[in-house]
Protein backbone atom coordinates (compact mmCIF):
# COMPACT_ATOMS: atom_id res chain seq x y z
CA UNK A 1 20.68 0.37 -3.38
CA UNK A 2 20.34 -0.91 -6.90
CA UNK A 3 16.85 -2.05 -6.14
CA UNK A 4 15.65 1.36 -4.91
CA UNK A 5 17.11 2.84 -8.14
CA UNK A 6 15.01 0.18 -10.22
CA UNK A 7 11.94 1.00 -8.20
CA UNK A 8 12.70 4.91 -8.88
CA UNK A 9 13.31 4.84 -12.11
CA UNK A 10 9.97 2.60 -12.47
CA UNK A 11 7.78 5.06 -11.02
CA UNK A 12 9.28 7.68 -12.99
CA UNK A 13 8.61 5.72 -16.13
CA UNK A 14 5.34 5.31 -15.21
CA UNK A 15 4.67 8.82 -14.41
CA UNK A 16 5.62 9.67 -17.52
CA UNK A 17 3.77 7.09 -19.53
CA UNK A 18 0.42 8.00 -17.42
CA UNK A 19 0.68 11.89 -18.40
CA UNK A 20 1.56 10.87 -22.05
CA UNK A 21 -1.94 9.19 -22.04
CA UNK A 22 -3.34 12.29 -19.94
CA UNK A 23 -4.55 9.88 -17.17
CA UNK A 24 -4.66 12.52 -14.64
CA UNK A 25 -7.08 14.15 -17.02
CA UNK A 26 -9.34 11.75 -17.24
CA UNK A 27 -9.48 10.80 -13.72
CA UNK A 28 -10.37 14.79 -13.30
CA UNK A 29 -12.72 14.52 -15.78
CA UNK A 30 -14.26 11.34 -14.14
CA UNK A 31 -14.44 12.79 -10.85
CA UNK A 32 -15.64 16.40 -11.58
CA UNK A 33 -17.61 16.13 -14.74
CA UNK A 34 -18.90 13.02 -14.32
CA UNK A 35 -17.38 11.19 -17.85
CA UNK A 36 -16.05 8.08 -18.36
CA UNK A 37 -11.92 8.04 -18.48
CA UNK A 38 -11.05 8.09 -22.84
CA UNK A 39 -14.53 8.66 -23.60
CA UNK A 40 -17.64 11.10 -23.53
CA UNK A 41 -20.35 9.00 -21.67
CA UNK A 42 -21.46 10.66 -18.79
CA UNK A 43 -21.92 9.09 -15.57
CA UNK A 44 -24.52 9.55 -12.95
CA UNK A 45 -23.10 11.68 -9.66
CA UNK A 46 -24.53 8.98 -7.22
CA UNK A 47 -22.51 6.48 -9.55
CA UNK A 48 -19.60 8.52 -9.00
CA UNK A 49 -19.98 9.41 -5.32
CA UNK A 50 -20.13 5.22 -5.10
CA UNK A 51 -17.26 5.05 -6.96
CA UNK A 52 -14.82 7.58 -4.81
CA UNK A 53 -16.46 6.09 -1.30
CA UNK A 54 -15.66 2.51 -2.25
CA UNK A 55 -11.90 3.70 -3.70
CA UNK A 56 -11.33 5.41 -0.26
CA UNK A 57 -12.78 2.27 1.74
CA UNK A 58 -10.23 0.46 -0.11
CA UNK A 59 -7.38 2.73 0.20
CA UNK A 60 -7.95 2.73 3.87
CA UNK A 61 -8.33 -0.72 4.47
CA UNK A 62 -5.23 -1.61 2.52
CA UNK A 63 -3.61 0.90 4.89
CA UNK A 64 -4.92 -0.90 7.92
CA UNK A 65 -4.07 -4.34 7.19
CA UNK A 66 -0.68 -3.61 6.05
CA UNK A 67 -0.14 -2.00 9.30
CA UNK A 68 -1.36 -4.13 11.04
CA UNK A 69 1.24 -6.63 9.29
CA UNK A 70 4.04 -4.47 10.24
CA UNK A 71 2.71 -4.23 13.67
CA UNK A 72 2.52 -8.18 13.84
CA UNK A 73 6.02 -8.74 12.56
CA UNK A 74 7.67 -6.14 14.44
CA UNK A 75 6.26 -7.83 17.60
CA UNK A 76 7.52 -11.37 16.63
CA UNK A 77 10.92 -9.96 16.46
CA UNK A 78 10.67 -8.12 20.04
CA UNK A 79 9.50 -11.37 21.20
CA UNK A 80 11.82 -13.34 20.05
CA UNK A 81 14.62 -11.36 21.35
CA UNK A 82 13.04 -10.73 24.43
CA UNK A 83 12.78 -14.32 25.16
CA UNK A 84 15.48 -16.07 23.76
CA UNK A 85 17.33 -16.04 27.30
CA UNK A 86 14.07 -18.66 28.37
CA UNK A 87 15.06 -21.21 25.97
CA UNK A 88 19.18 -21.47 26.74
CA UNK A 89 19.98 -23.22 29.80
CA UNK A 90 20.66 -21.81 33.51
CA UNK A 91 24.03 -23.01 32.98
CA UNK A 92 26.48 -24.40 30.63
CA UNK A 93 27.51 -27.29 32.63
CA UNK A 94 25.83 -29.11 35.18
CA UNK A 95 27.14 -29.53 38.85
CA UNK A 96 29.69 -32.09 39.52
């Protein structure tokens, strides 16, 4: 519980710090104007369109592979359980 406060309170922080340095802003400005973030060099739109298309690509495949992570992980477990009975013995003691 303490660490979810920690990672709350983190994110809040930093929500706060990034609209104290109007970082929403610039990434507006960067995305529909076409300037650079904290200053006023323009940008090329086919610079830009790069730019969004290979933040999305990575987004996604972020997405993906840590899915497919979870995915992994959850399956060792179910296997595990699943066949723990095949590793124990038929019985506890052999036939005298």
């Amino acid at each position: 519980m303490r660490q979810i406060i920690n990672i709350s309170a983190l994110i809040v922080f930093l929500g706060i710090l990034a609209e104290a340095f109007n970082v929403p802003q610039a990434l507006l400005n960067f995305i529909l104007a076409g300037e650079l973030p904290f200053t006023r060099t323009p940008v090329a739109p086919d610079v830009i369109l790069a730019c969004v298309i290979s933040a999305t690509i990575a987004l996604v495949v972020s997405l993906l592979v840590g899915n497919l992570e979870i995915h992994a992980r959850i399956q060792y477990y179910i296997d595990n359980i699943t066949h723990k009975n095949d590793n124990l013995p038929k019985r506890r003691f052999g036939r005298l």
